[in-house]
C-alpha atoms as a PDB file:
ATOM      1  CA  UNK A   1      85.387 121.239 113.226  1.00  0.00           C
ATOM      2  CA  UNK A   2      86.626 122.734 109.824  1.00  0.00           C
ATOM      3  CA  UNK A   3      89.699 123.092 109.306  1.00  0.00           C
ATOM      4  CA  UNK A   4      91.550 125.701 106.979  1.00  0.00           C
ATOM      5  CA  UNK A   5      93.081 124.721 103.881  1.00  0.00           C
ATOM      6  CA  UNK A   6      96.007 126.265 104.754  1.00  0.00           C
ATOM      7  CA  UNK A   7      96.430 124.239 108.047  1.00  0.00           C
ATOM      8  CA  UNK A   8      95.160 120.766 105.767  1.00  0.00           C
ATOM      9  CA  UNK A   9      98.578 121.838 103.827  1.00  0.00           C
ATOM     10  CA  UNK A  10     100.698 121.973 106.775  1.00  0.00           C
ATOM     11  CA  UNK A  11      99.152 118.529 108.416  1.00  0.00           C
ATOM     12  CA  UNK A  12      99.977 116.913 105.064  1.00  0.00           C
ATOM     13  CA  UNK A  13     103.326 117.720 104.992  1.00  0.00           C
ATOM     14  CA  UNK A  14     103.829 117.009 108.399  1.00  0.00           C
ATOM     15  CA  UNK A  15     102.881 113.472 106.869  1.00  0.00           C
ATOM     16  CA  UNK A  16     105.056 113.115 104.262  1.00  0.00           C
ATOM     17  CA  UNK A  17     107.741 114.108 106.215  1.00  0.00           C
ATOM     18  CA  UNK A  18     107.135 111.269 108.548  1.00  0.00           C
ATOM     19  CA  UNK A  19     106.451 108.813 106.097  1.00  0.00           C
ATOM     20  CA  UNK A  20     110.373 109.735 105.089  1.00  0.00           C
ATOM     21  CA  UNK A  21     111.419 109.380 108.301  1.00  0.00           C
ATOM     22  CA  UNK A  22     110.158 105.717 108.511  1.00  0.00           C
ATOM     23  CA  UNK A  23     111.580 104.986 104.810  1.00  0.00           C
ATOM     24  CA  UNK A  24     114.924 105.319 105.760  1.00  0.00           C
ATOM     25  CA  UNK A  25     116.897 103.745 107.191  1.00  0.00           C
ATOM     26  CA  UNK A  26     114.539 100.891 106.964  1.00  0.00           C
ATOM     27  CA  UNK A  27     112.537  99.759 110.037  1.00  0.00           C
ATOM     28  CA  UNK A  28     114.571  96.996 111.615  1.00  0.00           C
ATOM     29  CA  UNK A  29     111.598  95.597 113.905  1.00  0.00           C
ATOM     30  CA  UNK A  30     107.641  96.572 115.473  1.00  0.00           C
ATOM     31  CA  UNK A  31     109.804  98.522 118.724  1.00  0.00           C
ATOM     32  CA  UNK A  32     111.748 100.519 115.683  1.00  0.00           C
ATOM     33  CA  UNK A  33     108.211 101.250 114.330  1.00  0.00           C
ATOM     34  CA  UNK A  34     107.023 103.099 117.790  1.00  0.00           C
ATOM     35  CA  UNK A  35     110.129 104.188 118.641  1.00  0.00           C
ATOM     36  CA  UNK A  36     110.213 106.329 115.329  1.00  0.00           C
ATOM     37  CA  UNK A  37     106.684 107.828 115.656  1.00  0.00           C
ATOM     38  CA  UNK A  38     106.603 108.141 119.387  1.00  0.00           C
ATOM     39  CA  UNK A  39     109.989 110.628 118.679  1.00  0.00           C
ATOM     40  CA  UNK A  40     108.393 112.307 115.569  1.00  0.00           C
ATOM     41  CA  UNK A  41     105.501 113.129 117.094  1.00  0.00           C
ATOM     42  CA  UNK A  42     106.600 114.181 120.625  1.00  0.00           C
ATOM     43  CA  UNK A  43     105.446 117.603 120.876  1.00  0.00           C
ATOM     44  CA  UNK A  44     104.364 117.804 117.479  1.00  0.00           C
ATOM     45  CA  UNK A  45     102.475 121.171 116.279  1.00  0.00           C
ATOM     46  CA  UNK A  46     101.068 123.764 113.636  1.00  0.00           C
ATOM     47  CA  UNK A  47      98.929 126.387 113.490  1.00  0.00           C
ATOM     48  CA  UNK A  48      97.167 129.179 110.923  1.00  0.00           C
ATOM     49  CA  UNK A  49      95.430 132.145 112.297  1.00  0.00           C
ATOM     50  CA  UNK A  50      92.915 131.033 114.800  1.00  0.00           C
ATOM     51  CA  UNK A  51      93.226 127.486 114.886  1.00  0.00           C
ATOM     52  CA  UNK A  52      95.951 124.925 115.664  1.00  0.00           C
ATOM     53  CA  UNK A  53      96.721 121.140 115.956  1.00  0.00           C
ATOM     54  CA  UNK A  54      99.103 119.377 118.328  1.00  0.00           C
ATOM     55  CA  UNK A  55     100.270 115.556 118.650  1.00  0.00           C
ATOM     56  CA  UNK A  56     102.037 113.418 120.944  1.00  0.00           C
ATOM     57  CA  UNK A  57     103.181 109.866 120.471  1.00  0.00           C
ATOM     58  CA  UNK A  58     104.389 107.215 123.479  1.00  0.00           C
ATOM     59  CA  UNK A  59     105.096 103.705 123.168  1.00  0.00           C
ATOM     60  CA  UNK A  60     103.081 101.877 126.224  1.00  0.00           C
ATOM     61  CA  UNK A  61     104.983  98.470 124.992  1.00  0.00           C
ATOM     62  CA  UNK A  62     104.984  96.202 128.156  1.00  0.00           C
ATOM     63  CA  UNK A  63     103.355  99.018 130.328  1.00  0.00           C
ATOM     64  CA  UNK A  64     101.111  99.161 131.450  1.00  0.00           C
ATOM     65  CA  UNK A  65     100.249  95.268 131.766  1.00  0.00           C
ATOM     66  CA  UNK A  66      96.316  94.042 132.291  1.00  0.00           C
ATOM     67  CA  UNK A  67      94.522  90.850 133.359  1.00  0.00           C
ATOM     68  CA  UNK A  68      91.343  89.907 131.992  1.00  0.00           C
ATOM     69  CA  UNK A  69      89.149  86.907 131.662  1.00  0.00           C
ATOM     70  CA  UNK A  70      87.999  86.230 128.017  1.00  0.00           C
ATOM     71  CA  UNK A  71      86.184  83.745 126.322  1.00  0.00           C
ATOM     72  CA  UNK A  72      88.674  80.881 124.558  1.00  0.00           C
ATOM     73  CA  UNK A  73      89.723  77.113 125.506  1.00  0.00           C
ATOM     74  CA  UNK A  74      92.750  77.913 127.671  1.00  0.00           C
ATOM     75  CA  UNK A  75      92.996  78.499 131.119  1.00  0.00           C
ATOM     76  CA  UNK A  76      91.912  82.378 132.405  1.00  0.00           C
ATOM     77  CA  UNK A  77      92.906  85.227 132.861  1.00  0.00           C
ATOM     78  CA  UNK A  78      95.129  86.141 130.911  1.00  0.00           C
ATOM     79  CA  UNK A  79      98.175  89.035 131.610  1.00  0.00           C
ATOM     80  CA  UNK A  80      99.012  91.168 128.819  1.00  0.00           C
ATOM     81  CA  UNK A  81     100.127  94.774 127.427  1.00  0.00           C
ATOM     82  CA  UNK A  82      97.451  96.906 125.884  1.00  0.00           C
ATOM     83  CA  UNK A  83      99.387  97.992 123.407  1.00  0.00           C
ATOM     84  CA  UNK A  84     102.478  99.531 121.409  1.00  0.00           C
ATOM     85  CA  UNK A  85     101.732 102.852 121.171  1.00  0.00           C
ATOM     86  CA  UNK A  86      99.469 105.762 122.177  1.00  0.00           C
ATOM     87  CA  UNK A  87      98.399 108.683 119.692  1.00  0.00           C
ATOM     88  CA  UNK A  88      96.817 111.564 120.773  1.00  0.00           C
ATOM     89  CA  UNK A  89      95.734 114.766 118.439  1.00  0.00           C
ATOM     90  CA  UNK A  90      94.428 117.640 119.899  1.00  0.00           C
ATOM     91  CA  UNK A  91      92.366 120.570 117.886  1.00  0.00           C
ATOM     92  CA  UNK A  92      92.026 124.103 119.197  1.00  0.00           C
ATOM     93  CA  UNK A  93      90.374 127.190 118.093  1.00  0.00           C
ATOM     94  CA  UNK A  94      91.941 130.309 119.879  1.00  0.00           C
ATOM     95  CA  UNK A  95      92.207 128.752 123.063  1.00  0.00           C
ATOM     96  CA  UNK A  96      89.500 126.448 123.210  1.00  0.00           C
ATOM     97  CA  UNK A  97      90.285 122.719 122.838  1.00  0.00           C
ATOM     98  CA  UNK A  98      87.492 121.711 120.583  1.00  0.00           C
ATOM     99  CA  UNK A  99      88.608 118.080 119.641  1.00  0.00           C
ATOM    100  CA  UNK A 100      90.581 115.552 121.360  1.00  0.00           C
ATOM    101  CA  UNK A 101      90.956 112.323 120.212  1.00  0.00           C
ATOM    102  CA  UNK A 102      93.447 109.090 120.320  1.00  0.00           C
ATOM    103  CA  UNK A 103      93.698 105.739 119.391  1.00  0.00           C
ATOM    104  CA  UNK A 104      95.818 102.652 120.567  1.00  0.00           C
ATOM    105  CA  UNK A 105      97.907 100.721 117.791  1.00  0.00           C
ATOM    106  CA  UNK A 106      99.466  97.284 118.165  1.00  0.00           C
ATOM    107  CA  UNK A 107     102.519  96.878 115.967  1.00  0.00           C
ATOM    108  CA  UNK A 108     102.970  93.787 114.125  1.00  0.00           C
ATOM    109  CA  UNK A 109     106.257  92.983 111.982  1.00  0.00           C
ATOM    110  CA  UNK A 110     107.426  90.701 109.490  1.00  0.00           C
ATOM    111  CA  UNK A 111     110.919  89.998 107.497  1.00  0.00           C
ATOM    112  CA  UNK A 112     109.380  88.262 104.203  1.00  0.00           C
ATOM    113  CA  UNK A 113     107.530  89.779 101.146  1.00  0.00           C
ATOM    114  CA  UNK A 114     104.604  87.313 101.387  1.00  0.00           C
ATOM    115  CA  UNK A 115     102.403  89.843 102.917  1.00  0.00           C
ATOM    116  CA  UNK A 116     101.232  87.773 105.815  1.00  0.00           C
ATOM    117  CA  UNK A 117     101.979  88.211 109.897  1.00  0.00           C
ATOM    118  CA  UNK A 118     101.996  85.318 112.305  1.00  0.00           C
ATOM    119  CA  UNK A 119     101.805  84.541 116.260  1.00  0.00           C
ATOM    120  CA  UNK A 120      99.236  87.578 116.426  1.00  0.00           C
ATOM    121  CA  UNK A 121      98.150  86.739 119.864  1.00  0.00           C
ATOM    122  CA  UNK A 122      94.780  85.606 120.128  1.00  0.00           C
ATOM    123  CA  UNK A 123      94.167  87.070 124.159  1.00  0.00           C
ATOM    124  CA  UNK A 124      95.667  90.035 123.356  1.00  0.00           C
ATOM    125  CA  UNK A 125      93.098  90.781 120.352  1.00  0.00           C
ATOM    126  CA  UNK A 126      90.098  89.592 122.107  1.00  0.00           C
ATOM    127  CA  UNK A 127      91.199  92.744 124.624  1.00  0.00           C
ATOM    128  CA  UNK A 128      91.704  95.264 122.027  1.00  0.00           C
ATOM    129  CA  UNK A 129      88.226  93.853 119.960  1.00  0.00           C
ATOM    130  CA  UNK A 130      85.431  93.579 122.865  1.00  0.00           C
ATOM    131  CA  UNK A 131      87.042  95.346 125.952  1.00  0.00           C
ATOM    132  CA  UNK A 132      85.909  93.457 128.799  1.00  0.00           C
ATOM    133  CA  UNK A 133      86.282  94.440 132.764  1.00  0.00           C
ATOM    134  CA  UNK A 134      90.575  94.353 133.672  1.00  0.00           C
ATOM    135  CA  UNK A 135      92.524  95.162 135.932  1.00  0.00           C
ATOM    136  CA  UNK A 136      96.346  97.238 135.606  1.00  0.00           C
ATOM    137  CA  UNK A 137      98.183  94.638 137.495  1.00  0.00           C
ATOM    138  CA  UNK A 138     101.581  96.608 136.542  1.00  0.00           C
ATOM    139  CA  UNK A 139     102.398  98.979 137.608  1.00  0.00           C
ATOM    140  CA  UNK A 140     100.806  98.470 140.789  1.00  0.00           C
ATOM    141  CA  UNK A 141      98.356  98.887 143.037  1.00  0.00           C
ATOM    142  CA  UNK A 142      95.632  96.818 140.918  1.00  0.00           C
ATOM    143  CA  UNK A 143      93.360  98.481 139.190  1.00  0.00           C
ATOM    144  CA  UNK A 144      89.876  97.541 137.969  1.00  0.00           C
ATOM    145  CA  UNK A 145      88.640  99.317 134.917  1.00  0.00           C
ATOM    146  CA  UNK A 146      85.479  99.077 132.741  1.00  0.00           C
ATOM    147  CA  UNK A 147      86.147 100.837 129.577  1.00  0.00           C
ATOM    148  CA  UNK A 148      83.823 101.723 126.702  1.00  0.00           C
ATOM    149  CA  UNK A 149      85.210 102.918 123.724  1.00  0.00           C
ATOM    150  CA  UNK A 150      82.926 104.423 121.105  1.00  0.00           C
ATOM    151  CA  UNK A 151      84.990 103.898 118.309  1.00  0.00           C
ATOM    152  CA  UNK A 152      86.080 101.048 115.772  1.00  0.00           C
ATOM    153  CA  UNK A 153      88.974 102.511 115.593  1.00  0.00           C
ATOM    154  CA  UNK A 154      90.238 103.255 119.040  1.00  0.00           C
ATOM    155  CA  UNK A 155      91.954  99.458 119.379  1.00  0.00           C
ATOM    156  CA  UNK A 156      93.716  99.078 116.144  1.00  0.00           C
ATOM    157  CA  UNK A 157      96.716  96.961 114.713  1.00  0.00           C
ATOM    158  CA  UNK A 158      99.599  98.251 112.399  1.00  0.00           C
ATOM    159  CA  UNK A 159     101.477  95.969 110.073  1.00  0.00           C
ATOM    160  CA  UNK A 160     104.697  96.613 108.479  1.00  0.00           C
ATOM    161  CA  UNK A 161     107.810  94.807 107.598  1.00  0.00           C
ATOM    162  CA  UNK A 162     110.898  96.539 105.100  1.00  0.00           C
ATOM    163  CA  UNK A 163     109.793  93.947 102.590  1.00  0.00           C
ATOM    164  CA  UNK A 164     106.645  93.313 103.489  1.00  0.00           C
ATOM    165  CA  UNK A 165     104.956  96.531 102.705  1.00  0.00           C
ATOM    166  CA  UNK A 166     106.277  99.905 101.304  1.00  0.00           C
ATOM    167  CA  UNK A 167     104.765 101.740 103.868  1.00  0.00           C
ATOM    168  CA  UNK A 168     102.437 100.243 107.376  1.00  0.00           C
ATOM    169  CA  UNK A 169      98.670  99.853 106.475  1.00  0.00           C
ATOM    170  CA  UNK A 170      96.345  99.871 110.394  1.00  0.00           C
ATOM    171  CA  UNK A 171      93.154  97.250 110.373  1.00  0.00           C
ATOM    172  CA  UNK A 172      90.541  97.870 113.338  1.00  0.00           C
ATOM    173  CA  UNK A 173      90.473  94.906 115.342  1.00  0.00           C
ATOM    174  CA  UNK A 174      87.091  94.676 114.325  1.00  0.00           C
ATOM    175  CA  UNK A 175      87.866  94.063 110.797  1.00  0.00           C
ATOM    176  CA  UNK A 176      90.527  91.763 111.517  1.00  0.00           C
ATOM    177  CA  UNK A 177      87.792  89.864 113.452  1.00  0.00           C
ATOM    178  CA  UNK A 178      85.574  89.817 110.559  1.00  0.00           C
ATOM    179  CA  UNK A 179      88.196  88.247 108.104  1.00  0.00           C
ATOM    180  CA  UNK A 180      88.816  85.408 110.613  1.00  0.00           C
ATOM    181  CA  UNK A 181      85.909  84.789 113.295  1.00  0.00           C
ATOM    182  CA  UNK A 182      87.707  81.443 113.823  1.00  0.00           C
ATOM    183  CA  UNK A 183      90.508  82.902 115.198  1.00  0.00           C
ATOM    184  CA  UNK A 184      89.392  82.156 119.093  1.00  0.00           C
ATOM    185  CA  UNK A 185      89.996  78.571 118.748  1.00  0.00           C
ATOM    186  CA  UNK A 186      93.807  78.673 119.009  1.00  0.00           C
ATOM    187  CA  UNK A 187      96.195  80.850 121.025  1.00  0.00           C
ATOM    188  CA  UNK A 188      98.184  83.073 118.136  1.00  0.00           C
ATOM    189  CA  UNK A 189      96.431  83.333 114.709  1.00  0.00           C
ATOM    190  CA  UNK A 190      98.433  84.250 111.612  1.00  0.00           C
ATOM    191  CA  UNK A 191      96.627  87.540 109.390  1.00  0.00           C
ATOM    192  CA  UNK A 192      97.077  86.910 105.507  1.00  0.00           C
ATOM    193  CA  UNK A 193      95.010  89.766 103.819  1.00  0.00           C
ATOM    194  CA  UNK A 194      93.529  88.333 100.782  1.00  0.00           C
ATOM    195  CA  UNK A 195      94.399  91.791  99.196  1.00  0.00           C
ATOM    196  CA  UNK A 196      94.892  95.239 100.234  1.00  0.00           C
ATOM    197  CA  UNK A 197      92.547  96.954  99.268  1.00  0.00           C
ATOM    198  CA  UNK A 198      90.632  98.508 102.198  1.00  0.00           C
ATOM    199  CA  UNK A 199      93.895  98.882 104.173  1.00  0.00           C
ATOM    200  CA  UNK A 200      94.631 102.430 105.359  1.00  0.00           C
ATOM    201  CA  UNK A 201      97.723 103.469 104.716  1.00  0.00           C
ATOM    202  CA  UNK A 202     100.501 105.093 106.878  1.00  0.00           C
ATOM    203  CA  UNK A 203      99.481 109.060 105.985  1.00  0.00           C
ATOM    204  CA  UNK A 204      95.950 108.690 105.189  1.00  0.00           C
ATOM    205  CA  UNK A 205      94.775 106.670 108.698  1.00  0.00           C
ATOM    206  CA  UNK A 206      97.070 109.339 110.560  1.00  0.00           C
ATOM    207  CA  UNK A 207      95.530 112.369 108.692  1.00  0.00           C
ATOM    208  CA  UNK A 208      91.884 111.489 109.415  1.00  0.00           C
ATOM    209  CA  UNK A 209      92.678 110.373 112.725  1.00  0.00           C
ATOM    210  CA  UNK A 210      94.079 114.439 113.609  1.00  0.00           C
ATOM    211  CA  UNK A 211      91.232 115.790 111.159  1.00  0.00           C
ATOM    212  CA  UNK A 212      88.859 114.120 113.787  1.00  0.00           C
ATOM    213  CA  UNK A 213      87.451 111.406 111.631  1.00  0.00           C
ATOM    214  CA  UNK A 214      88.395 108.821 113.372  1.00  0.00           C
ATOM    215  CA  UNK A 215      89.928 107.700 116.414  1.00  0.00           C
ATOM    216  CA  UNK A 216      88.190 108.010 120.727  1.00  0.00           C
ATOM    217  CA  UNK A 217      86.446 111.061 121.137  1.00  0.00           C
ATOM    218  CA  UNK A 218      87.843 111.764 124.598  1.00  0.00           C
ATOM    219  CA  UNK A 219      86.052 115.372 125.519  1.00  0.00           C
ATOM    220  CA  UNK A 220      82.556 112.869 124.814  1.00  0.00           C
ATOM    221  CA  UNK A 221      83.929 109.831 126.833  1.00  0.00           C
ATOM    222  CA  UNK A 222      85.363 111.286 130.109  1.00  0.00           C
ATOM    223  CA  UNK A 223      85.946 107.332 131.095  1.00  0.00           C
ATOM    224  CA  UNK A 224      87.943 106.387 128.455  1.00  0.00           C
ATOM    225  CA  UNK A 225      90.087 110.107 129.011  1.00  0.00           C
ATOM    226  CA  UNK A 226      90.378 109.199 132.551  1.00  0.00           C
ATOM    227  CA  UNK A 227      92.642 105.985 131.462  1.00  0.00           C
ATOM    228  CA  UNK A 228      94.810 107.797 128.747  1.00  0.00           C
ATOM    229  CA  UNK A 229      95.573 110.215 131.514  1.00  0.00           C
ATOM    230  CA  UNK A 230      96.472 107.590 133.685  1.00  0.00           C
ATOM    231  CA  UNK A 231      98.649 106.308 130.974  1.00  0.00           C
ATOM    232  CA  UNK A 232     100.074 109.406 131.031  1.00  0.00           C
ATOM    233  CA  UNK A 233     101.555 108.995 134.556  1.00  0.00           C
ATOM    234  CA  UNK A 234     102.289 105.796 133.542  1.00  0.00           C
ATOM    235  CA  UNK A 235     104.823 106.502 130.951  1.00  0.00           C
ATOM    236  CA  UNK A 236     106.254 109.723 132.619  1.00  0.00           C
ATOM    237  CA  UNK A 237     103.905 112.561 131.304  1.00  0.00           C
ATOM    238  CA  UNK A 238     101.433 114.743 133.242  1.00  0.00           C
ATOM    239  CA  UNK A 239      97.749 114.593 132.601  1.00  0.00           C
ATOM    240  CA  UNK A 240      96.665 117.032 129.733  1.00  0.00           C
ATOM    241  CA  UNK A 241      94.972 119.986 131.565  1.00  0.00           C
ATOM    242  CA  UNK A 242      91.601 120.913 130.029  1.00  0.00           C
ATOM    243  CA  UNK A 243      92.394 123.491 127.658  1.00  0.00           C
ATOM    244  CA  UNK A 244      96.453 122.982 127.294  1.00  0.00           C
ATOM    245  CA  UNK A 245      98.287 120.808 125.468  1.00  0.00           C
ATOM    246  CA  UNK A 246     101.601 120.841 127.569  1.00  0.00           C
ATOM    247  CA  UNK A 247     103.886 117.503 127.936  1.00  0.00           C
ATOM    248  CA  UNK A 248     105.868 117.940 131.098  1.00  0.00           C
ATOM    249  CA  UNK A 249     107.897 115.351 132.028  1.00  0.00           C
ATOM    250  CA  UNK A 250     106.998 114.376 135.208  1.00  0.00           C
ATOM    251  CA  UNK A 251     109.717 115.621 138.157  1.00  0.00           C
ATOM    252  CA  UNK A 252     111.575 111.812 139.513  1.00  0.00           C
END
């Protein structure tokens, strides 16, 4: 899809005005980091003539929880969250919905300036890297699900720290992978990037993911949009109608 100039504009401020929002006050932890975006981009929306963009954040920290088996040298399966957070961007042209897409991010902190993050959990990444067969264990009843994302970056990790990093920079899990294939061999691995170049920072991996660059294709993957609508539920929202973008809290 092409997208006006004059909605571009209004995307990029919407950018810059959350990149504010997370410089100050200064994020105090990884929960502070989805907290902030979840709330920015609750509802989030802009439009010019024809065509419009919307955006919703949740944090899915601790929920929902999965068990998988996986390939290292401690005992299987392991239980863990999928992830922080959960960003979805949704494209429509008049009332068509001509791109939906979202991606999963992992939030990792740290409190020093040496530009390194530790006790990245090795179980959890192998999850987020290769996807294999798991089941939703919480909430229950179990669930067995067989996902198969499409894209690199649909599973990817944030890292930021207030003296870390100016600003958080996202790596794929499968370029994390390729910077330390050793990492299986021991249950939390510590990331050190050797420099930053190739990172992608806060504004830039957030614009091309609503542009539709990157980021699940979920109208071409009704699997995958099958489990963010049951993460939906999960965390309170209603499935996303085909054709609407409308968060309603779900009635308790």
């Amino acid at each position: 899809m092409r997208i006006g100039a004059q909605l571009k504009d209004k995307i990029r401020q919407t950018l810059v005005n959350y990149h504010k929002n997370l410089s100050s006050p200064k994020l105090s932890d990884e929960l502070d980091f989805v907290h902030r975006t979840a709330s920015f981009f609750k509802n989030r929306s802009a439009d010019h003539g024809q065509q419009s963009f919307s955006t919703n954040a949740r944090s899915i920290d601790k929920s929902p929880i999965v068990e998988f088996f996986h390939t290292t040298p401690w005992k299987n399966p392991a239980a863990k969250e999928i992830a922080d957070l959960l960003f979805v961007s949704k494209f429509k042209k008049g009332n068509s919905v001509i791109e939906k897409r979202a991606v999963i991010v992992q939030s990792k902190f740290a409190r020093t300036d040496q530009r390194f993050w530790k006790n990245i959990d090795t179980a959890q990444f192998y999850l987020v890297l290769n996807w294999p067969a798991f089941t939703r264990i919480k909430p229950g009843p179990p669930k067995l699900y067989q996902l198969q994302p499409r894209s690199l970056a649909w599973g990817t990790y944030l890292f930021v720290g207030p003296e870390a990093l100016d600003h958080p920079v996202y790596f794929t899990s499968s370029r994390i992978f390729k910077g330390s294939p050793s990492m299986f061999s021991q249950k939390t691995f510590t990331f050190s990037p050797k420099e930053l170049n190739g990172f992608d920072t806060s504004p830039s991996f957030l614009m091309r993911q609503i542009l539709c660059l990157i980021g699940e294709d979920l109208l071409a993957n009704p699997n995958l949009e099958s489990f963010v609508d049951e993460m939906y539920r999960i965390v309170g929202l209603k499935p996303d109608p085909p054709g609407e973008f409308s968060w309603v809290s779900i009635d308790r």
